[in-house]
C-alpha atoms as a PDB file:
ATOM      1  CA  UNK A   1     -18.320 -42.440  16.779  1.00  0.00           C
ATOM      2  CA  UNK A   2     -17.757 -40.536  13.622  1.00  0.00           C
ATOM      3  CA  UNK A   3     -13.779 -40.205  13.929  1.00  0.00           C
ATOM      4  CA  UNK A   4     -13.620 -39.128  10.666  1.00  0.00           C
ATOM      5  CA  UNK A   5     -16.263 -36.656  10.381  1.00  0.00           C
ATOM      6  CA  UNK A   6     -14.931 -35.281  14.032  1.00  0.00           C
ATOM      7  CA  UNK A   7     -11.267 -35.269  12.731  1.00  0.00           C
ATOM      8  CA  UNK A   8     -11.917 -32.606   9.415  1.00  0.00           C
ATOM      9  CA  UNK A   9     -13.846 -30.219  11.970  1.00  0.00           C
ATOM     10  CA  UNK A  10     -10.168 -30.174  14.148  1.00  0.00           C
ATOM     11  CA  UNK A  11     -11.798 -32.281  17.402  1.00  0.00           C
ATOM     12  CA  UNK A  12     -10.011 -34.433  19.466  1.00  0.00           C
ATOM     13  CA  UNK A  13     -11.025 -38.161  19.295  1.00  0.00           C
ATOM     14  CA  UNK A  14      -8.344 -39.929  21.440  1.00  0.00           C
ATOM     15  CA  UNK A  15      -9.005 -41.338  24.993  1.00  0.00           C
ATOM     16  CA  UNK A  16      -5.253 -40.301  26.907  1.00  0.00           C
ATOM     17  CA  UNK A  17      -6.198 -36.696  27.687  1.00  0.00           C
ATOM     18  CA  UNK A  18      -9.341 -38.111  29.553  1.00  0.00           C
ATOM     19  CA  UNK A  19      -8.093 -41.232  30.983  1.00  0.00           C
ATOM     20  CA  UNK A  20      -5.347 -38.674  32.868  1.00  0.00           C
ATOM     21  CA  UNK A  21      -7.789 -36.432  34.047  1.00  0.00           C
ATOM     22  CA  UNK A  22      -9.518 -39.438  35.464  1.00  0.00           C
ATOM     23  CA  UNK A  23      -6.059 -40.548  36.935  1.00  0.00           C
ATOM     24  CA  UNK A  24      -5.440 -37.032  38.083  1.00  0.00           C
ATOM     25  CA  UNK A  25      -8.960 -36.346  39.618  1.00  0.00           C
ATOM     26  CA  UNK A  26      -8.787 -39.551  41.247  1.00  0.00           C
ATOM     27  CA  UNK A  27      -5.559 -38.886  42.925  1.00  0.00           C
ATOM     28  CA  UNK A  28      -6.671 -35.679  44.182  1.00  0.00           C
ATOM     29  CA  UNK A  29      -9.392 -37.222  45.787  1.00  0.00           C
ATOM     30  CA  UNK A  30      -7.148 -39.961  47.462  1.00  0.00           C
ATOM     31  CA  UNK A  31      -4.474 -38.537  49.142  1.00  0.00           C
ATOM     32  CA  UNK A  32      -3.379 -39.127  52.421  1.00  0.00           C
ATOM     33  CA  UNK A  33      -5.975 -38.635  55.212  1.00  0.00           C
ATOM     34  CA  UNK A  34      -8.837 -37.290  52.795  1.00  0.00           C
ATOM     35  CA  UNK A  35     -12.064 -39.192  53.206  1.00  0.00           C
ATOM     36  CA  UNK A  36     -14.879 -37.832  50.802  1.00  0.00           C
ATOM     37  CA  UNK A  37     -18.765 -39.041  49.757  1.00  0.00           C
ATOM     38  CA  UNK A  38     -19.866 -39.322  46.220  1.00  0.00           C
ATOM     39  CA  UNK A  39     -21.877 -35.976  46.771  1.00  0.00           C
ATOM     40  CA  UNK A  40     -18.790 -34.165  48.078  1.00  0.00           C
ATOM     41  CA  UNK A  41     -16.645 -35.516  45.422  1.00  0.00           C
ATOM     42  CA  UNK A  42     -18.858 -34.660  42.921  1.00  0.00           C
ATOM     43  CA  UNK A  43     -19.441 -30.958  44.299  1.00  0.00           C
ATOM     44  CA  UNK A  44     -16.107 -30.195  44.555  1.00  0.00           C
ATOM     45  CA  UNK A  45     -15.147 -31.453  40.758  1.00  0.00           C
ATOM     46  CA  UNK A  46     -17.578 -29.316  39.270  1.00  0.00           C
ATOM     47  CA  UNK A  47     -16.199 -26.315  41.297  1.00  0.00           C
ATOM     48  CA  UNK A  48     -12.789 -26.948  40.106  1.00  0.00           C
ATOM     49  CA  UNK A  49     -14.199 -27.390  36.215  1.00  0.00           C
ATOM     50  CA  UNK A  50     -16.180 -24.186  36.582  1.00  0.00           C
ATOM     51  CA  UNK A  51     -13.169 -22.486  38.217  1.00  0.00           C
ATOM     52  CA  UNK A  52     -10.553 -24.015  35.610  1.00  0.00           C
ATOM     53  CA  UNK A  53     -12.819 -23.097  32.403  1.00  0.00           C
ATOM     54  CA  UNK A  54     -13.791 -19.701  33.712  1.00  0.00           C
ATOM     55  CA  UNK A  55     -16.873 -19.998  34.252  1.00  0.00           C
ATOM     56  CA  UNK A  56     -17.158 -19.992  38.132  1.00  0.00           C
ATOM     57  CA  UNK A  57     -19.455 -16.633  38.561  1.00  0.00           C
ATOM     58  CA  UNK A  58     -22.001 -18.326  35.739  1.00  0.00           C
ATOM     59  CA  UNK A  59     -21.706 -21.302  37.931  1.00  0.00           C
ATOM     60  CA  UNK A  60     -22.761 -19.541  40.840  1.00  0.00           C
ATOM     61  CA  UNK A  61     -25.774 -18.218  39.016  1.00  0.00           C
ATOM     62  CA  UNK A  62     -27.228 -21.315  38.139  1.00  0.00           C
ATOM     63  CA  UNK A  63     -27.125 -22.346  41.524  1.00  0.00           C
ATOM     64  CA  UNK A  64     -29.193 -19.381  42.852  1.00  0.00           C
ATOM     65  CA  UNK A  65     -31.443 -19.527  40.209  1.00  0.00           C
ATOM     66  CA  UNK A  66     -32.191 -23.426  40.511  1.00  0.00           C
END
Protein backbone atom coordinates (compact mmCIF):
# COMPACT_ATOMS: atom_id res chain seq x y z
CA UNK A 1 0.00 0.00 0.00
CA UNK A 2 0.95 3.57 -0.53
CA UNK A 3 0.48 4.79 3.25
CA UNK A 4 2.08 7.74 2.50
CA UNK A 5 0.59 8.82 -0.63
CA UNK A 6 -3.00 7.75 1.08
CA UNK A 7 -2.10 9.73 4.31
CA UNK A 8 -1.55 13.55 2.42
CA UNK A 9 -5.03 12.92 0.57
CA UNK A 10 -6.66 12.62 4.51
CA UNK A 11 -7.53 8.53 4.09
CA UNK A 12 -7.54 6.22 6.69
CA UNK A 13 -4.83 3.47 6.52
CA UNK A 14 -5.17 1.65 9.91
CA UNK A 15 -6.75 -1.87 10.31
CA UNK A 16 -8.87 -1.30 14.05
CA UNK A 17 -11.93 0.38 12.51
CA UNK A 18 -12.27 -2.78 10.21
CA UNK A 19 -11.15 -5.49 12.38
CA UNK A 20 -14.30 -4.15 14.82
CA UNK A 21 -16.69 -4.13 12.23
CA UNK A 22 -15.61 -7.65 11.54
CA UNK A 23 -15.93 -8.35 15.39
CA UNK A 24 -19.20 -6.51 15.43
CA UNK A 25 -20.76 -8.11 12.24
CA UNK A 26 -19.71 -11.34 13.45
CA UNK A 27 -21.40 -11.02 16.72
CA UNK A 28 -24.52 -9.99 15.20
CA UNK A 29 -24.59 -12.93 13.28
CA UNK A 30 -23.92 -15.24 16.37
CA UNK A 31 -26.13 -14.57 18.95
CA UNK A 32 -28.10 -16.81 20.79
CA UNK A 33 -30.43 -19.11 18.78
CA UNK A 34 -29.60 -17.45 15.26
CA UNK A 35 -28.56 -20.00 12.69
CA UNK A 36 -27.75 -18.32 9.21
CA UNK A 37 -26.13 -19.63 5.56
CA UNK A 38 -23.38 -17.82 3.85
CA UNK A 39 -26.08 -16.49 1.30
CA UNK A 40 -28.30 -15.18 4.11
CA UNK A 41 -25.46 -13.71 5.91
CA UNK A 42 -24.24 -12.13 3.10
CA UNK A 43 -27.79 -10.68 2.00
CA UNK A 44 -28.53 -9.32 5.07
CA UNK A 45 -24.93 -7.38 5.49
CA UNK A 46 -25.32 -5.66 2.39
CA UNK A 47 -28.87 -4.53 3.45
CA UNK A 48 -27.59 -3.14 6.60
CA UNK A 49 -24.47 -1.30 4.56
CA UNK A 50 -26.94 0.06 2.03
CA UNK A 51 -29.32 1.05 4.86
CA UNK A 52 -26.40 2.52 7.16
CA UNK A 53 -24.70 4.59 4.14
CA UNK A 54 -27.99 5.76 2.73
CA UNK A 55 -28.16 4.27 -0.03
CA UNK A 56 -30.96 1.62 0.49
CA UNK A 57 -33.58 2.95 -2.36
CA UNK A 58 -30.35 2.88 -4.99
CA UNK A 59 -29.87 -0.52 -3.60
CA UNK A 60 -33.18 -1.56 -4.40
CA UNK A 61 -32.77 -0.35 -7.94
CA UNK A 62 -29.98 -2.33 -8.82
CA UNK A 63 -31.70 -5.25 -7.80
CA UNK A 64 -34.70 -4.72 -10.16
CA UNK A 65 -32.68 -3.75 -12.81
CA UNK A 66 -30.19 -6.85 -12.60
Amino acid sequence: MRYAEFRRQGLFVGSGVIEAGCRTVGGRLKRSGMFWTVDGANAITALRCAHLSNRFDDYWEDRAAA
